[in-house]
Protein backbone atom coordinates (compact mmCIF):
# COMPACT_ATOMS: atom_id res chain seq x y z
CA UNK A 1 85.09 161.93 73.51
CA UNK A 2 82.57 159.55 71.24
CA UNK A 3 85.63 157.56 69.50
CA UNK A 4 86.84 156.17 72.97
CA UNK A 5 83.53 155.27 74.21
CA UNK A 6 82.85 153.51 71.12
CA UNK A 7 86.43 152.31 70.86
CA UNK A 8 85.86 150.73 74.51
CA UNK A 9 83.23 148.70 74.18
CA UNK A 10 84.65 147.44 70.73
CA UNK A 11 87.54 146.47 73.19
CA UNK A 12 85.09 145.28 75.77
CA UNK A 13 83.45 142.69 73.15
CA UNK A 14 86.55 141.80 72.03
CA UNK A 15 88.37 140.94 74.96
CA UNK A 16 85.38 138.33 75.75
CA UNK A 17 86.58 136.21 72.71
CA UNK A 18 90.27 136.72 72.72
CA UNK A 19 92.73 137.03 75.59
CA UNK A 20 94.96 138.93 73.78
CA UNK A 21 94.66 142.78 72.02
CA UNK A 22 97.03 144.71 70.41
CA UNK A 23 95.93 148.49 70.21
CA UNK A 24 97.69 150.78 67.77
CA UNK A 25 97.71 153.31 66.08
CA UNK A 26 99.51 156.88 64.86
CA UNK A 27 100.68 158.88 68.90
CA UNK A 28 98.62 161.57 70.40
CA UNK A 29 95.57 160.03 69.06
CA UNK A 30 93.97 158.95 72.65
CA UNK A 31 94.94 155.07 73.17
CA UNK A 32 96.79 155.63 76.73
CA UNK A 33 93.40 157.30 77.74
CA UNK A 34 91.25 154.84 75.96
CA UNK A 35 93.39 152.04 78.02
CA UNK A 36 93.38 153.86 81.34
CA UNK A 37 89.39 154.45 80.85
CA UNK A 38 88.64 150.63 80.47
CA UNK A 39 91.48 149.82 83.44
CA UNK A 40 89.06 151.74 86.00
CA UNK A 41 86.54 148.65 86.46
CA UNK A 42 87.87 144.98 86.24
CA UNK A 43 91.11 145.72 84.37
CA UNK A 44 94.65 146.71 85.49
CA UNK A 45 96.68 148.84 83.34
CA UNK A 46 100.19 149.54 83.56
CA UNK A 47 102.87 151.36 81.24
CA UNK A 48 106.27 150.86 79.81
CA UNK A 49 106.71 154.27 80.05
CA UNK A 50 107.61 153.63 84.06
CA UNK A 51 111.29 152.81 84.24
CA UNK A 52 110.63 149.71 87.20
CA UNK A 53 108.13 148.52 85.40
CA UNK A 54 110.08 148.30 82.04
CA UNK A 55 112.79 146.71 83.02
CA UNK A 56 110.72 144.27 85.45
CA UNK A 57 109.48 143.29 81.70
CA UNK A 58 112.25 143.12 80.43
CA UNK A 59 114.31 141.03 83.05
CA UNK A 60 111.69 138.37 83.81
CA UNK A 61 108.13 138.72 82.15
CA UNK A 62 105.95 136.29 83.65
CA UNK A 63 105.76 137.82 87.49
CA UNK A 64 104.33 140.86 85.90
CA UNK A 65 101.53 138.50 84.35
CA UNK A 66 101.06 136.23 86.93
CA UNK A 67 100.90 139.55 89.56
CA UNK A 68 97.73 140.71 88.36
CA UNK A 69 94.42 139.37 87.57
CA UNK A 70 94.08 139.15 83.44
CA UNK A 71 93.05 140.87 81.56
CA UNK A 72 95.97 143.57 82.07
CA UNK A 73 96.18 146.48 79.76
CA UNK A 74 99.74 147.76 78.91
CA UNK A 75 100.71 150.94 77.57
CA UNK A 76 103.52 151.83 75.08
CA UNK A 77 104.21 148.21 75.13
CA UNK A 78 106.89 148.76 71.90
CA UNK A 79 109.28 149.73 74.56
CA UNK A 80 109.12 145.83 75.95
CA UNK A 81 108.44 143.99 73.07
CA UNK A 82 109.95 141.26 74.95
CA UNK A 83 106.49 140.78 76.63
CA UNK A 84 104.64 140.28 73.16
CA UNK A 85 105.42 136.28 72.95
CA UNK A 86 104.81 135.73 76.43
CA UNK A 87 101.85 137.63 76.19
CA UNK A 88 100.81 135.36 73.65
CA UNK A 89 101.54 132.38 75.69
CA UNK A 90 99.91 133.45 78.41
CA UNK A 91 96.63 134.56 76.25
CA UNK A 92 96.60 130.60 75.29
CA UNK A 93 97.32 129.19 78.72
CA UNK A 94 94.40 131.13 79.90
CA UNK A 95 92.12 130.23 77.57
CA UNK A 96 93.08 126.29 78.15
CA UNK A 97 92.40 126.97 81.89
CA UNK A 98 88.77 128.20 81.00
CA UNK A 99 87.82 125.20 79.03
């Protein structure tokens, strides 16, 4: 598939600058795959669509962050969009840390 190859490294590029991505777009278009594709090297993705790790987003965001080496991909993240401040937060906390 040419669009999520090209998509990726769009991404890729991307995520060098900013800490932060939002990826969206109309369903059944490929962005779970697209997300899952760029998880396999230095990336961890998880979904909203699992039940624990929905309401572990819910109930107390920051673990989930601070369990996994950033950047962390999340899928169907409009079912928690309780994480999308702290993301932000943590996305500037980050970037502090690096310079």
């Amino acid at each position: 598939m040419n669009y999520a190859r090209t998509l990726g490294k769009v991404i890729e590029r991307a995520n060098e600058s900013f800490k932060v991505i939002m990826l969206t777009g109309m369903g059944q278009v490929g962005k779970t795959t697209l997300l899952r594709d760029l998880a396999v090297n230095d990336r961890v993705y998880l979904t909203m669509d699992d039940p624990r790790t929905l309401q572990i987003a819910r109930d107390d965001p920051y673990p989930l962050f601070e369990s996994h080496k950033l950047p962390i991909l999340i899928g169907e993240v409009q079912y928690a969009p309780e994480l999308f401040p702290h993301s932000i937060i943590i996305g500037i906390q980050t970037k502090l840390k690096s310079t």
